[in-house]
N, C-alpha and C. Protein backbone atom coordinates (compact mmCIF):
# COMPACT_ATOMS: atom_id res chain seq x y z
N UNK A 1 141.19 66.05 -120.12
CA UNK A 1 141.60 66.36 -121.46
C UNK A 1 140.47 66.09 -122.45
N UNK A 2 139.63 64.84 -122.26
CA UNK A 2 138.69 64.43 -123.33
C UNK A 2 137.95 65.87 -123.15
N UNK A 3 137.29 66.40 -121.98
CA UNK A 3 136.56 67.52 -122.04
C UNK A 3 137.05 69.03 -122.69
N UNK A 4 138.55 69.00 -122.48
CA UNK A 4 138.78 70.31 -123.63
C UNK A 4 138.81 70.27 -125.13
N UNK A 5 139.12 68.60 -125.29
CA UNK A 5 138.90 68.41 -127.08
C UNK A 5 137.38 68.67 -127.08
N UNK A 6 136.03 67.88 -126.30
CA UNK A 6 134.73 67.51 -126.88
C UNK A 6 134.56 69.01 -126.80
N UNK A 7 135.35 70.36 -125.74
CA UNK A 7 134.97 71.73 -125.49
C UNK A 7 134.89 72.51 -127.31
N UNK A 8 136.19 72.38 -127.77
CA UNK A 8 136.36 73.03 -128.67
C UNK A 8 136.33 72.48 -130.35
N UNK A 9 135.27 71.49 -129.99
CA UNK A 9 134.68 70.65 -131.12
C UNK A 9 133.15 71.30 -131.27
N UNK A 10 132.88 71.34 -129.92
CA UNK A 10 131.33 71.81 -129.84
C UNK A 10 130.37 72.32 -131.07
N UNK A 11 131.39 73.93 -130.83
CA UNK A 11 130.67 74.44 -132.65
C UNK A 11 130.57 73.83 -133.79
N UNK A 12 130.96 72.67 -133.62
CA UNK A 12 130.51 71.97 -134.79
C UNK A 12 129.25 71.17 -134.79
N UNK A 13 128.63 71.38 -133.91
CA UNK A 13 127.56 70.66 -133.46
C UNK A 13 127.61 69.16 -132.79
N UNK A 14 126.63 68.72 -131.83
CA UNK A 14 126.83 67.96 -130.94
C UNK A 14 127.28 67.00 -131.70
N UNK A 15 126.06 66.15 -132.48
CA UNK A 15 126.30 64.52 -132.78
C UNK A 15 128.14 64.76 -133.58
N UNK A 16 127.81 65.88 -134.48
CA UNK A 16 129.26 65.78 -134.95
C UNK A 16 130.87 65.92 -134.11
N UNK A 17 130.85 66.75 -132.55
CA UNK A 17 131.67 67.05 -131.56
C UNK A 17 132.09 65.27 -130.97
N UNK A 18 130.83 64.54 -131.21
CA UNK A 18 130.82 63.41 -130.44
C UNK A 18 131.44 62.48 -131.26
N UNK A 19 131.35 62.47 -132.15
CA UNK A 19 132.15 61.56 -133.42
C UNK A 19 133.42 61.56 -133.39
N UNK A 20 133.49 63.61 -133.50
CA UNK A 20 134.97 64.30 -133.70
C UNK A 20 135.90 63.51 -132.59
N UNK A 21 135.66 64.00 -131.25
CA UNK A 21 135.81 63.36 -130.06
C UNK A 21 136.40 62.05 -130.10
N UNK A 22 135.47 61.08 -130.21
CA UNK A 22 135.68 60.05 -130.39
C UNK A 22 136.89 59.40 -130.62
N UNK A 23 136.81 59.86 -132.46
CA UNK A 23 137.61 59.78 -133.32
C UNK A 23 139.32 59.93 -132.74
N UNK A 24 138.98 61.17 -132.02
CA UNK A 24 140.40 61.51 -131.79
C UNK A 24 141.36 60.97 -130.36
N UNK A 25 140.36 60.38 -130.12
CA UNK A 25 140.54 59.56 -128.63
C UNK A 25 141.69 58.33 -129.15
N UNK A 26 141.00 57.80 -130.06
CA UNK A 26 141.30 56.63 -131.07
C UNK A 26 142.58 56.73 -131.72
N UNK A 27 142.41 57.95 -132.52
CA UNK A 27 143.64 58.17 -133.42
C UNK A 27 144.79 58.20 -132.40
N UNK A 28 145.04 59.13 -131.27
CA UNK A 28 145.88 59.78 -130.70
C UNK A 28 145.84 60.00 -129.49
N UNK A 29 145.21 58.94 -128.71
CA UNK A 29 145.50 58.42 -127.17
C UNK A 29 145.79 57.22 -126.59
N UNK A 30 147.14 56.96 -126.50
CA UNK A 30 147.79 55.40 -125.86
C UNK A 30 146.40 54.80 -125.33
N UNK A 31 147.18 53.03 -125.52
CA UNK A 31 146.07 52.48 -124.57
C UNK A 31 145.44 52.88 -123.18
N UNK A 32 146.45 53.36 -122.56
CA UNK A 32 146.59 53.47 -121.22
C UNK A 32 145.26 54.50 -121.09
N UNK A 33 145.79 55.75 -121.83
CA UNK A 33 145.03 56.67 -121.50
C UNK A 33 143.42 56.37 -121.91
N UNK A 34 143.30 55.87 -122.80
CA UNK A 34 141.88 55.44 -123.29
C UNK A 34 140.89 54.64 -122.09
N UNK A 35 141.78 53.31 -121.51
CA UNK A 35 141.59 52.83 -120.24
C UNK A 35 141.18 54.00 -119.12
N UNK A 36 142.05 54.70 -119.05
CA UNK A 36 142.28 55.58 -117.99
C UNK A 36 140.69 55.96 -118.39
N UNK A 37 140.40 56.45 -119.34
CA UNK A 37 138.82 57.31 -119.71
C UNK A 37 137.56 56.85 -119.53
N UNK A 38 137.76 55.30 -119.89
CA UNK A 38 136.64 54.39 -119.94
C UNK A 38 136.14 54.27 -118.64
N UNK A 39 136.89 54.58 -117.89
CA UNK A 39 137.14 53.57 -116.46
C UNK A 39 136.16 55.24 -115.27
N UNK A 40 136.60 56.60 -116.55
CA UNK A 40 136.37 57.83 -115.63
C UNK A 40 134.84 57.93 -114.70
N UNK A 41 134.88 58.63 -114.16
CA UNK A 41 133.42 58.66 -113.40
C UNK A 41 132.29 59.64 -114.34
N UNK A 42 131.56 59.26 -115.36
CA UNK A 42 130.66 59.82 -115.89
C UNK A 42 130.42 61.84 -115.50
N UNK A 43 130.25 61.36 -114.41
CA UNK A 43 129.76 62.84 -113.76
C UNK A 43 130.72 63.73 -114.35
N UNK A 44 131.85 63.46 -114.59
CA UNK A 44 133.00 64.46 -114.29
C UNK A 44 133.12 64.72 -115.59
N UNK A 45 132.53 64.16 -116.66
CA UNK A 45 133.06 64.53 -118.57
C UNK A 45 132.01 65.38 -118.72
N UNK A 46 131.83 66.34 -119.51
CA UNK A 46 130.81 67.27 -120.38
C UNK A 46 129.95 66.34 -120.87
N UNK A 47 128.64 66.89 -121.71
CA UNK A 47 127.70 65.59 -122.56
C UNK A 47 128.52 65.55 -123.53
N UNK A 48 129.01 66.21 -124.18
CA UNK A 48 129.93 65.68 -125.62
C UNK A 48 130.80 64.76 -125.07
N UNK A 49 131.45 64.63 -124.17
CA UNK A 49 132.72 63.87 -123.40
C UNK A 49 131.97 62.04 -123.34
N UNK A 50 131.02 62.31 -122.58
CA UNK A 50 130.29 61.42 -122.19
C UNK A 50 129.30 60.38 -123.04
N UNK A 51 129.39 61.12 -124.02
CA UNK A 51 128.72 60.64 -125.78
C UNK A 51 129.64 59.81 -126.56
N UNK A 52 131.11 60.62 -126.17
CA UNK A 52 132.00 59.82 -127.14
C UNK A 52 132.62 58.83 -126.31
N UNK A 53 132.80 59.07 -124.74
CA UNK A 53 133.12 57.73 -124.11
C UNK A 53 132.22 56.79 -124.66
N UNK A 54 130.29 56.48 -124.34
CA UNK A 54 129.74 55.49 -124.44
C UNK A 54 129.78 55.14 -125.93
N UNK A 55 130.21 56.10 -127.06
CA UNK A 55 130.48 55.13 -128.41
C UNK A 55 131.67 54.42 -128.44
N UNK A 56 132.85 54.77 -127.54
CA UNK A 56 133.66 54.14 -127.75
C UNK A 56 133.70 52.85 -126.55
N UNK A 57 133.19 53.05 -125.56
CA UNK A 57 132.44 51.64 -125.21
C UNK A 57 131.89 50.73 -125.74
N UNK A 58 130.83 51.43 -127.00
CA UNK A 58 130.14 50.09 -127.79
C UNK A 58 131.12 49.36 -129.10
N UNK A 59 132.17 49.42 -128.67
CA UNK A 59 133.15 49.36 -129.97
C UNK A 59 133.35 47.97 -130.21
């Protein structure tokens, strides 16, 4: 799922997709699922995906 939001954020440009992303992980994904993301195997998210996981790692 993180990869179809960071998908159709894109056109807005990266650093901003990665924020967007982020952001919306935050606003409007249970703990669980956030866990569930942190925890995902890198390989498998887009670079926008993978941008807004490691900011929301440095949190």
């Amino acid at each position: 799922m993180a990869n179809k939001i960071a998908a159709n954020l894109a056109a807005r440009g990266e650093d901003r997709a990665v924020a967007e992303t982020a952001q919306h992980i935050v606003d409007y994904w249970d703990p669980t699922m956030r866990s569930t993301l942190l925890s995902a195997e890198p390989n498998r998210l887009s670079l926008i995906a993978r941008r807004a996981v490691e900011k929301l790692s440095s949190r």
